[in-house]
N, C-alpha and C. Protein backbone atom coordinates (compact mmCIF):
# COMPACT_ATOMS: atom_id res chain seq x y z
N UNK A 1 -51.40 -2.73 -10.10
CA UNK A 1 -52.21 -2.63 -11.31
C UNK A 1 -51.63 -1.52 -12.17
N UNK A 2 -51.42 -1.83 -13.40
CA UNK A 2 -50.69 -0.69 -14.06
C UNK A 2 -51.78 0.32 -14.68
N UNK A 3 -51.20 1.17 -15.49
CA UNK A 3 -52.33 2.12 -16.00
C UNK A 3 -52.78 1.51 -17.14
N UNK A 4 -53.85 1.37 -17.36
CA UNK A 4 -54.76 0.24 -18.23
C UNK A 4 -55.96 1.21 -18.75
N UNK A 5 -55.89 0.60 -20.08
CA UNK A 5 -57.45 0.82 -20.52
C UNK A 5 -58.73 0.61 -19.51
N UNK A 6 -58.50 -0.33 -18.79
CA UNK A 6 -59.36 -0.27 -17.93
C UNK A 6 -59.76 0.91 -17.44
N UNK A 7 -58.83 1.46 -16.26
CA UNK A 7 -58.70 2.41 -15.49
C UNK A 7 -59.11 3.59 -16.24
N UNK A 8 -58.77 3.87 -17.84
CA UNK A 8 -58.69 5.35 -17.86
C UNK A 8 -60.24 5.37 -18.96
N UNK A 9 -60.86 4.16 -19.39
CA UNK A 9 -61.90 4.10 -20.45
C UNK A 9 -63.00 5.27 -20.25
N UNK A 10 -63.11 5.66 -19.08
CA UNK A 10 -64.24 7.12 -19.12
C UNK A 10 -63.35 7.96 -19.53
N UNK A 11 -62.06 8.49 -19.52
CA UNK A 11 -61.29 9.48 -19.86
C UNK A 11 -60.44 9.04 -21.08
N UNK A 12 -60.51 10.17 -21.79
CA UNK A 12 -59.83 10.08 -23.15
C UNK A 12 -58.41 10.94 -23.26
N UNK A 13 -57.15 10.35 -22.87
CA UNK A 13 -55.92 11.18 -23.12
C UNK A 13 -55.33 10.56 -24.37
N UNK A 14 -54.72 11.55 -25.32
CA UNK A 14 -53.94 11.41 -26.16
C UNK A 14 -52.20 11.20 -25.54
N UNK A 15 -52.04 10.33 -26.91
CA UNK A 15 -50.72 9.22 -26.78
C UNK A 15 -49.82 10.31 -26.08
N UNK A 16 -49.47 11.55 -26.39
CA UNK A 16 -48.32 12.15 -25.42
C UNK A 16 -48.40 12.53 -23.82
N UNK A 17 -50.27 11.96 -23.20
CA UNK A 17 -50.34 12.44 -21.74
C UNK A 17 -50.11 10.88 -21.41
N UNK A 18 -49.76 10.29 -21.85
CA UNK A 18 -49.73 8.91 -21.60
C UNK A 18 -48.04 8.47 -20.61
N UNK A 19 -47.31 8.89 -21.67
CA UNK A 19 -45.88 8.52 -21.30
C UNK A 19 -45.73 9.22 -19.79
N UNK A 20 -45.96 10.73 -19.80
CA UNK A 20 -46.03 11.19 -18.37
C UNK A 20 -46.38 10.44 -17.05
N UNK A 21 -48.11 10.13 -17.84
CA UNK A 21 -48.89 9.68 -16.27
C UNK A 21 -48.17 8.22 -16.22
N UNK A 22 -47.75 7.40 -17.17
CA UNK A 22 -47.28 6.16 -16.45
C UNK A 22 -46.11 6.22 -16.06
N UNK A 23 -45.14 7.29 -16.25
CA UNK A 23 -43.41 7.53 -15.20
C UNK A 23 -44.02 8.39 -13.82
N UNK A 24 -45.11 9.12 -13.81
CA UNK A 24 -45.68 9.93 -12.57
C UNK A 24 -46.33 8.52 -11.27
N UNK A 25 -46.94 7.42 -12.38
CA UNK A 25 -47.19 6.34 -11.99
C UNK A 25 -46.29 5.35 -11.27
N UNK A 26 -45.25 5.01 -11.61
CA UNK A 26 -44.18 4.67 -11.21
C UNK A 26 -42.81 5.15 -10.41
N UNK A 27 -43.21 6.79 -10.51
CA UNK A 27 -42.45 7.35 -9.35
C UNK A 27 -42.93 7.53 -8.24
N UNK A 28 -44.51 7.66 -8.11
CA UNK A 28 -45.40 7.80 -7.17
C UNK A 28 -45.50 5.98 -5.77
N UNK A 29 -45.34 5.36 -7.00
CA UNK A 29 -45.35 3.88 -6.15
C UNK A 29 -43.90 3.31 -5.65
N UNK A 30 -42.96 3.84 -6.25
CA UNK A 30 -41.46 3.83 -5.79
C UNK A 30 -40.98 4.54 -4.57
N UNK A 31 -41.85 6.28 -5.00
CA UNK A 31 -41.78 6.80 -3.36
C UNK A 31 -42.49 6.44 -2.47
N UNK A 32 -43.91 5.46 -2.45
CA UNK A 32 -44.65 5.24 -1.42
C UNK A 32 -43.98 3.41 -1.37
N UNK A 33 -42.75 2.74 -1.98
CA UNK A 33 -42.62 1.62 -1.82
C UNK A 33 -43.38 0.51 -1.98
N UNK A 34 -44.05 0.83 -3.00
CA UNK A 34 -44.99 -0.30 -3.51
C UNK A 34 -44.71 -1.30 -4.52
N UNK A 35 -44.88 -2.38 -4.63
CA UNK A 35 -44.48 -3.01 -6.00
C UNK A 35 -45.37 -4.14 -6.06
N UNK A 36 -46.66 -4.72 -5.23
CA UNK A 36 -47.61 -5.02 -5.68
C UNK A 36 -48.76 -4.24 -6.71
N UNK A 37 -48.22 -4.73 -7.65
CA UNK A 37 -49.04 -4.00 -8.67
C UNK A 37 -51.04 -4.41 -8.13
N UNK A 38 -51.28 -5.32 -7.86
CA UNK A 38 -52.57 -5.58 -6.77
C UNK A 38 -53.11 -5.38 -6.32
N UNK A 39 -52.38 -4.53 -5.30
CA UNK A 39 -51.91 -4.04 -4.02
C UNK A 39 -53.57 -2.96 -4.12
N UNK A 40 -54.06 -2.87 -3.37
CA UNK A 40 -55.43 -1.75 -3.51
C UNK A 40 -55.01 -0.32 -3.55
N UNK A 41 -53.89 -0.26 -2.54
CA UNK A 41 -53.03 1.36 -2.57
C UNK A 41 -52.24 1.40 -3.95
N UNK A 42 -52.07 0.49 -4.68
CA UNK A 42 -51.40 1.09 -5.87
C UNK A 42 -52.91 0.94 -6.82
N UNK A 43 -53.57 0.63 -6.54
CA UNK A 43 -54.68 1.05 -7.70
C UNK A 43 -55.67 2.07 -7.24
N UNK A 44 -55.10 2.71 -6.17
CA UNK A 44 -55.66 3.81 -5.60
C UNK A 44 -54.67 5.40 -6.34
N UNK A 45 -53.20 5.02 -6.12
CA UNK A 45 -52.11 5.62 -6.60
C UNK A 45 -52.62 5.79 -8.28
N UNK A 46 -52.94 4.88 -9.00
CA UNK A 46 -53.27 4.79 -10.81
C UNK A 46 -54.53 5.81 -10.67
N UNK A 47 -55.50 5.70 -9.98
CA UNK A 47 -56.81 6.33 -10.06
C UNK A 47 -56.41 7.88 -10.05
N UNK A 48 -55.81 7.63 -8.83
CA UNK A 48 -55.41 9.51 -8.57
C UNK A 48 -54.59 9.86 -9.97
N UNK A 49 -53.59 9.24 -10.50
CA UNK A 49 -52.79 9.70 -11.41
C UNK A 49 -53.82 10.31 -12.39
N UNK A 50 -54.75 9.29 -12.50
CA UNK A 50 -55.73 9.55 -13.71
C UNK A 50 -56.53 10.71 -13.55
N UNK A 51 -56.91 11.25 -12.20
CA UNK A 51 -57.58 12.05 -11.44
C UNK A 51 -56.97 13.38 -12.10
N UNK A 52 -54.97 13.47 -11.32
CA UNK A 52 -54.71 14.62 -11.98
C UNK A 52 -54.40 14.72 -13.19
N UNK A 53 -53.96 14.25 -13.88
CA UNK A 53 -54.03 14.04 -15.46
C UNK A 53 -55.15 14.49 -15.89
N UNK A 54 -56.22 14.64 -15.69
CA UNK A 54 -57.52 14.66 -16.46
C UNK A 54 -57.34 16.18 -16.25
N UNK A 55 -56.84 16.70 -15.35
CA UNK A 55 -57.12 18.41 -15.19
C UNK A 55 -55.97 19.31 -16.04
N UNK A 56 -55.34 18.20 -16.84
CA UNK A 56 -54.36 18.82 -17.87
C UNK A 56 -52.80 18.79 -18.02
N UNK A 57 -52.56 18.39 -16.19
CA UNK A 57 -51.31 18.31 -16.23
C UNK A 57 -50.17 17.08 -16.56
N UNK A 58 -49.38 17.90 -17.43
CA UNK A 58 -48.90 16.57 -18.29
C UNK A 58 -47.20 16.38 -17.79
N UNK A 59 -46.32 17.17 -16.98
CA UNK A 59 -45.30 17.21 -16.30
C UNK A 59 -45.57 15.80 -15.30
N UNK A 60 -44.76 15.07 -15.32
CA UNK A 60 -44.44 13.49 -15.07
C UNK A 60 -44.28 13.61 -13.05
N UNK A 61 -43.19 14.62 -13.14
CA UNK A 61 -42.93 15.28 -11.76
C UNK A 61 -43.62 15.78 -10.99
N UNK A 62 -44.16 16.87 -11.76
CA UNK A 62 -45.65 17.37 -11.17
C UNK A 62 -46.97 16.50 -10.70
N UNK A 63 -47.43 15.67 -11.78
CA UNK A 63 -47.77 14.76 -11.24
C UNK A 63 -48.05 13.98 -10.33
N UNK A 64 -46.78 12.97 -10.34
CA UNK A 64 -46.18 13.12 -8.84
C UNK A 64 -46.28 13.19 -7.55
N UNK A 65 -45.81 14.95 -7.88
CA UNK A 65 -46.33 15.39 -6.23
C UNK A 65 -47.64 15.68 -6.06
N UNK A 66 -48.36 15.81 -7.13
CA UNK A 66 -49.75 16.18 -6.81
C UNK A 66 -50.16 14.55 -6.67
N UNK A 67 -49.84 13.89 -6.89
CA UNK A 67 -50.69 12.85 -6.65
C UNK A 67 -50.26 12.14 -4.95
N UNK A 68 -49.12 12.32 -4.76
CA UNK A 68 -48.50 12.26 -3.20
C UNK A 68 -49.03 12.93 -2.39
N UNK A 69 -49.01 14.84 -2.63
CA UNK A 69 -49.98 15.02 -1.79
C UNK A 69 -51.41 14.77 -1.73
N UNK A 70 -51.72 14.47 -2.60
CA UNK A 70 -53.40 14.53 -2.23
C UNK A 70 -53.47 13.31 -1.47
N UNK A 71 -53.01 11.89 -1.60
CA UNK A 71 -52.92 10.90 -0.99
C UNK A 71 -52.50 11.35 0.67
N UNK A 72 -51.51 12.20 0.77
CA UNK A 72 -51.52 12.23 1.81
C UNK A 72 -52.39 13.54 2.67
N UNK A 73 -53.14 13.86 1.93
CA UNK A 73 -54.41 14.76 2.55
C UNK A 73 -55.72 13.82 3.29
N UNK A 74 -55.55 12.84 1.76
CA UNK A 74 -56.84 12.03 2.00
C UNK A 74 -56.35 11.11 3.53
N UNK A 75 -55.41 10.80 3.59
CA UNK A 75 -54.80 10.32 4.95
C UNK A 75 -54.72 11.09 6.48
N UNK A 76 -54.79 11.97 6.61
CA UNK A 76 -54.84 13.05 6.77
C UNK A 76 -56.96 13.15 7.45
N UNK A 77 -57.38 13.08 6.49
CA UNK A 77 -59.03 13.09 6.82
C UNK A 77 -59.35 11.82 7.04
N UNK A 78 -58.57 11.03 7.14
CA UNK A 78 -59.20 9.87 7.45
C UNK A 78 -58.74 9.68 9.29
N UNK A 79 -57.66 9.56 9.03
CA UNK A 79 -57.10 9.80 10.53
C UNK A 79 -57.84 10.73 11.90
């Protein structure tokens, strides 16, 4: 599932946090090997993006890893 109006309609980012979170989006599902866009873990991966994005950070990279690790925290407590 890509990053969609859907996904981000409670949150309001302007056009330049945009380009970030969807390459943070796509590096995040490349390192976890995903390419069902469908896929529930990649619309878990979009949520989080949106998650850290909302707290300001607009570095594509950063991103990223914050969105990798937290995924793998939440893995982590589930286990």
């Amino acid at each position: 599932m890509p990053l969609t109006r859907n996904l981000v309609k409670k949150v309001v980012f302007d056009p330049e946090a945009i380009e970030p979170m969807v390459a943070a989006f796509k590096a995040a599902c490349q390192s976890l090997q995903l390419v069902d866009r469908d896929d529930l873990l990649t619309q878990i991966v979009a949520r989080k993006v949106i998650e850290v994005a909302g707290t300001g950070e607009r570095d594509p990279e950063r991103l990223r890893d914050l969105v990798l690790l937290a995924l793998k925290e939440s893995d982590r407590r589930i286990a």
